[in-house]
Protein backbone atom coordinates (compact mmCIF):
# COMPACT_ATOMS: atom_id res chain seq x y z
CA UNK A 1 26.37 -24.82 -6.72
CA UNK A 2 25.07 -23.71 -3.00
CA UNK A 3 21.21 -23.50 -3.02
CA UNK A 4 19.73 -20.15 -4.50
CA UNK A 5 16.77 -18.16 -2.79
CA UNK A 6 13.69 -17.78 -3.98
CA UNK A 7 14.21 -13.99 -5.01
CA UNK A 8 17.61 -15.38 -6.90
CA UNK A 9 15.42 -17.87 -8.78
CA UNK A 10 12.67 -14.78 -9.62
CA UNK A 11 15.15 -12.49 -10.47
CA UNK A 12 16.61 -14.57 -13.17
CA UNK A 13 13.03 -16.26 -14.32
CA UNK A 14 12.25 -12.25 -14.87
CA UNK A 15 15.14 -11.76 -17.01
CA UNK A 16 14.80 -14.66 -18.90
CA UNK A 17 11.22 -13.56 -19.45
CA UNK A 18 11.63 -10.13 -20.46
CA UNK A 19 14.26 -11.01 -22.71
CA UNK A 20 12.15 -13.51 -24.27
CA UNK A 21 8.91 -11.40 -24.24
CA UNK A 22 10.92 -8.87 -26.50
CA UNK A 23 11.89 -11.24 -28.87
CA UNK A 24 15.39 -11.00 -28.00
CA UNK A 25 17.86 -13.54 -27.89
CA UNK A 26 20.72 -13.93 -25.53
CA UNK A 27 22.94 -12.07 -28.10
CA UNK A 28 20.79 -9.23 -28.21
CA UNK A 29 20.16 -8.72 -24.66
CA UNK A 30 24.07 -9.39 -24.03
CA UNK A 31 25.18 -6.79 -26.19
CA UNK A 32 22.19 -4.42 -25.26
CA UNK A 33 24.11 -5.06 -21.85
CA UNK A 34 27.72 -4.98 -22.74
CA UNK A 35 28.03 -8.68 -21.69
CA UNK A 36 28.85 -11.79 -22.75
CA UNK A 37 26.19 -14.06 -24.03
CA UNK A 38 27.59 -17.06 -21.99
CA UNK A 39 27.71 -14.59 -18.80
CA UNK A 40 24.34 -13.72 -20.22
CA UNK A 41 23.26 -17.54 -20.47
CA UNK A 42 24.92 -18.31 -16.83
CA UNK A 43 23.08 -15.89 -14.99
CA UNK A 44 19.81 -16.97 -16.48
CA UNK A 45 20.56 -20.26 -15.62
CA UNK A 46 21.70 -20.00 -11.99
CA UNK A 47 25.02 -20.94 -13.03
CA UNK A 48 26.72 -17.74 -12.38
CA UNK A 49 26.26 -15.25 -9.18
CA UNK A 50 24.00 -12.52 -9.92
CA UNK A 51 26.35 -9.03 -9.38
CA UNK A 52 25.00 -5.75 -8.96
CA UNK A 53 27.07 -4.52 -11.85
CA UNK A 54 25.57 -6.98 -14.29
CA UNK A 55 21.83 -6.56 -13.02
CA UNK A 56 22.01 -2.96 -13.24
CA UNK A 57 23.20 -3.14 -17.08
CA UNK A 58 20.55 -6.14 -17.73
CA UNK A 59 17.64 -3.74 -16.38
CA UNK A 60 18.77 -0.67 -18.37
CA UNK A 61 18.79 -2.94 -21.58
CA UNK A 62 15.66 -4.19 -20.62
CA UNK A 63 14.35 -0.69 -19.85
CA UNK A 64 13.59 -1.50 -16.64
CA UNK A 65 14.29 -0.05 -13.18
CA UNK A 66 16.43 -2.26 -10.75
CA UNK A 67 14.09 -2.27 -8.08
CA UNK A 68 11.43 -3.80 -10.89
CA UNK A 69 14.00 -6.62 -11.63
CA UNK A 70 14.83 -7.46 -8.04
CA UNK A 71 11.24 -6.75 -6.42
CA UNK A 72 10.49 -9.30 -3.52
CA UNK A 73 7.65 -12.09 -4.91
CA UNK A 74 6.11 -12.57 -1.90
CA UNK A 75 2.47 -10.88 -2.28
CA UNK A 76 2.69 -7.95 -0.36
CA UNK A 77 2.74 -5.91 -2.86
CA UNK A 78 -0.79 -6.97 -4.47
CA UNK A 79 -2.49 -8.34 -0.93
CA UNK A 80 -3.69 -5.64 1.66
CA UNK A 81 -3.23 -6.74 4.90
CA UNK A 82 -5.77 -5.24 8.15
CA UNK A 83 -4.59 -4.06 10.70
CA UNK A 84 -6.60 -4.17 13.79
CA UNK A 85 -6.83 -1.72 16.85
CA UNK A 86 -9.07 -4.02 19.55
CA UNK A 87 -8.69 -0.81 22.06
CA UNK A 88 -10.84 1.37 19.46
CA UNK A 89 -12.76 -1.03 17.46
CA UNK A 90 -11.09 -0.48 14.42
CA UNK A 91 -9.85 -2.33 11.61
CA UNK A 92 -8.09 -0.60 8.65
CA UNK A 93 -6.88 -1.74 4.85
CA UNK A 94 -4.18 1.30 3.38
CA UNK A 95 -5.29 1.26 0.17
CA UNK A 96 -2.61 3.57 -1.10
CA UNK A 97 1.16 2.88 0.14
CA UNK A 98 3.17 5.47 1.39
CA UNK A 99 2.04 8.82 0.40
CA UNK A 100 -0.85 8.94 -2.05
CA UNK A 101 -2.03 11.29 -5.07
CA UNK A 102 -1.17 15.30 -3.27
CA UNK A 103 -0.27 13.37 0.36
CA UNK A 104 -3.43 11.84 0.71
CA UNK A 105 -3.85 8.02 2.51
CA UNK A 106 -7.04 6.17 1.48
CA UNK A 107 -8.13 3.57 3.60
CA UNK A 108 -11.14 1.36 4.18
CA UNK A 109 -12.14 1.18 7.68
CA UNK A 110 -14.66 -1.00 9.94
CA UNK A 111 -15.49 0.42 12.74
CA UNK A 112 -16.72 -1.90 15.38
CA UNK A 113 -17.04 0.17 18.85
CA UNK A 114 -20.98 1.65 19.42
CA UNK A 115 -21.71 5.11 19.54
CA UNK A 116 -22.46 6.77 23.24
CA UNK A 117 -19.97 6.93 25.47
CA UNK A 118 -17.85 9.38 23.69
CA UNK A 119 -16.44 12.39 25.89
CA UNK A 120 -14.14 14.98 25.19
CA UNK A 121 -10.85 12.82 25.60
CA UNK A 122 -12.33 11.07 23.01
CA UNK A 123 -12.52 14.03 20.54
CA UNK A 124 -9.22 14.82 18.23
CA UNK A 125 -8.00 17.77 17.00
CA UNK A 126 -5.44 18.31 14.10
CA UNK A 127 -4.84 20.51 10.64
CA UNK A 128 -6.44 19.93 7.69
CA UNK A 129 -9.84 18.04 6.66
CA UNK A 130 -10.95 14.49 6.85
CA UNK A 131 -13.30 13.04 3.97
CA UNK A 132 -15.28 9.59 4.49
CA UNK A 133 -18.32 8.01 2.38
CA UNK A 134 -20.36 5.13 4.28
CA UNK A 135 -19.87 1.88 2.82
CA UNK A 136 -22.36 0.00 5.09
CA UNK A 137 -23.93 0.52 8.08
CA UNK A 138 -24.36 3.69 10.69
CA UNK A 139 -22.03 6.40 11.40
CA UNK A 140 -22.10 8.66 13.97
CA UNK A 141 -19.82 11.75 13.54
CA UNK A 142 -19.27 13.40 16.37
CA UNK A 143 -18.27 17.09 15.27
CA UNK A 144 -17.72 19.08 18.23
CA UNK A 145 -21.20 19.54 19.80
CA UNK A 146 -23.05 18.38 16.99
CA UNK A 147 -23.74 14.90 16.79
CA UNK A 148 -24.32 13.73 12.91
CA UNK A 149 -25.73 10.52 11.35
CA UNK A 150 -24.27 9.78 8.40
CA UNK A 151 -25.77 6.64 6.65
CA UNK A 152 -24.65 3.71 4.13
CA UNK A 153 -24.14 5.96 0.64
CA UNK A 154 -23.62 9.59 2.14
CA UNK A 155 -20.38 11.19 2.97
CA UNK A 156 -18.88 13.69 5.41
CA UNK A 157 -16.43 16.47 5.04
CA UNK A 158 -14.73 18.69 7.51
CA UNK A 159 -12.29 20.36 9.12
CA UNK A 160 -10.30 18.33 11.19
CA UNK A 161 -9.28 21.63 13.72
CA UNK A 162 -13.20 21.22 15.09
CA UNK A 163 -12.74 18.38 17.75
CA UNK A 164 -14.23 15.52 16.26
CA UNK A 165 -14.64 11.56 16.75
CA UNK A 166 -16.58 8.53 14.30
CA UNK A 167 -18.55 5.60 16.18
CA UNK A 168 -20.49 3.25 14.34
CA UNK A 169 -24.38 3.00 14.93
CA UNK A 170 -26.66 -0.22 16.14
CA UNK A 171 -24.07 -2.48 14.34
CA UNK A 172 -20.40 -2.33 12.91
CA UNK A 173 -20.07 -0.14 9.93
CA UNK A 174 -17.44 0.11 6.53
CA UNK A 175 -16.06 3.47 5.74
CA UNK A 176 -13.89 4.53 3.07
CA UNK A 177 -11.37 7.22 4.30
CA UNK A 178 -9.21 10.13 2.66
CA UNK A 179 -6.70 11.66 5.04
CA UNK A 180 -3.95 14.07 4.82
CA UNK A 181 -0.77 13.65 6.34
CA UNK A 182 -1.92 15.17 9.65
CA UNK A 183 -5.42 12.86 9.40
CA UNK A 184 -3.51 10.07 8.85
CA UNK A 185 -0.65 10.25 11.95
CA UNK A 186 -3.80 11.31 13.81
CA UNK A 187 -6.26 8.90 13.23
CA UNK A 188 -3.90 5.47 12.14
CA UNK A 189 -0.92 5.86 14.34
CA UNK A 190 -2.28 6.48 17.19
């Protein structure tokens, strides 16, 4: 038998598992299934090739959703990976994946970079609002020609259409973000 991957191996550990955390034995799952219990028994095993076909009946017995039977178990589903932006001074965790509750993307944010300096080029524009709370540190927001401090425990709201720009203050600082769609492509993909 030629060498299985890792994801083979998980697949079949989670089916095994499932079954077993039901209660079930290989006859129930099997007919649950509408397979054989020694197909059953093979493909638990690593004895038999795992087919599309079969996997798709084993997760509807199980009551699961293929993708939940075959999900990768490497950890980047669970670990949240930075992703730094030397240029600006910024590192950024997604805390939500893809689109969030009503489009949103949460992220926490560090923003290295001091304030001063900023001009207009600096200043973005796009639909919609922007939401932060200070985690630690000094924030300045710069919100068109106002210039607001916005310290560890306070938060900021506003609409993103007023040029605007965030600098930390006398020291890095931790935000946590909410951005809609527009906030996000604005502010993350930049």
């Amino acid at each position: 038998m030629e060498q299985e991957s890792t994801l083979d191996a998980t697949v079949r550990k989670r089916i095994r598992s499932l079954r077993k955390g039901r209660g079930w034995s290989l006859d129930n799952l099997a007919e649950r299934a509408g397979i054989s219990p020694s197909q059953l028994s093979r493909i638990e095993t690593g004895h038999r090739r795992l087919s599309l076909d079969q996997l798709t009946s084993i997760a509807a017995a199980l009551g699961k959703s293929l993708d939940e039977l075959v999900e990768s178990p490497d950890d980047s589903d669970v670990v949240i990976r930075p992703d730094r932006d030397e240029r600006r001074g910024l590192t950024t965790w997604l805390l939500t994946k893809g689109n969030g509750p009503h489009d949103l993307t949460v992220g926490k944010m560090c923003i290295s970079d001091q304030a001063g300096g900023v001009t207009p080029d600096d200043l973005g524009v796009h639909p919609g609002r922007d939401w932060f709370t200070v985690l630690s540190g000094t924030v300045v927001l710069y919100l068109g020609e106002r210039v607001i401090r916005v310290e560890a425990g306070q938060a900021a709201s506003f609409s993103t259409m007023t040029p605007h720009a965030i600098r930390c203050d006398r020291g890095p600082a931790e935000i946590l973000i909410i951005l809609d769609h527009n906030g996000e492509r604005s502010h993350l993909h930049t």
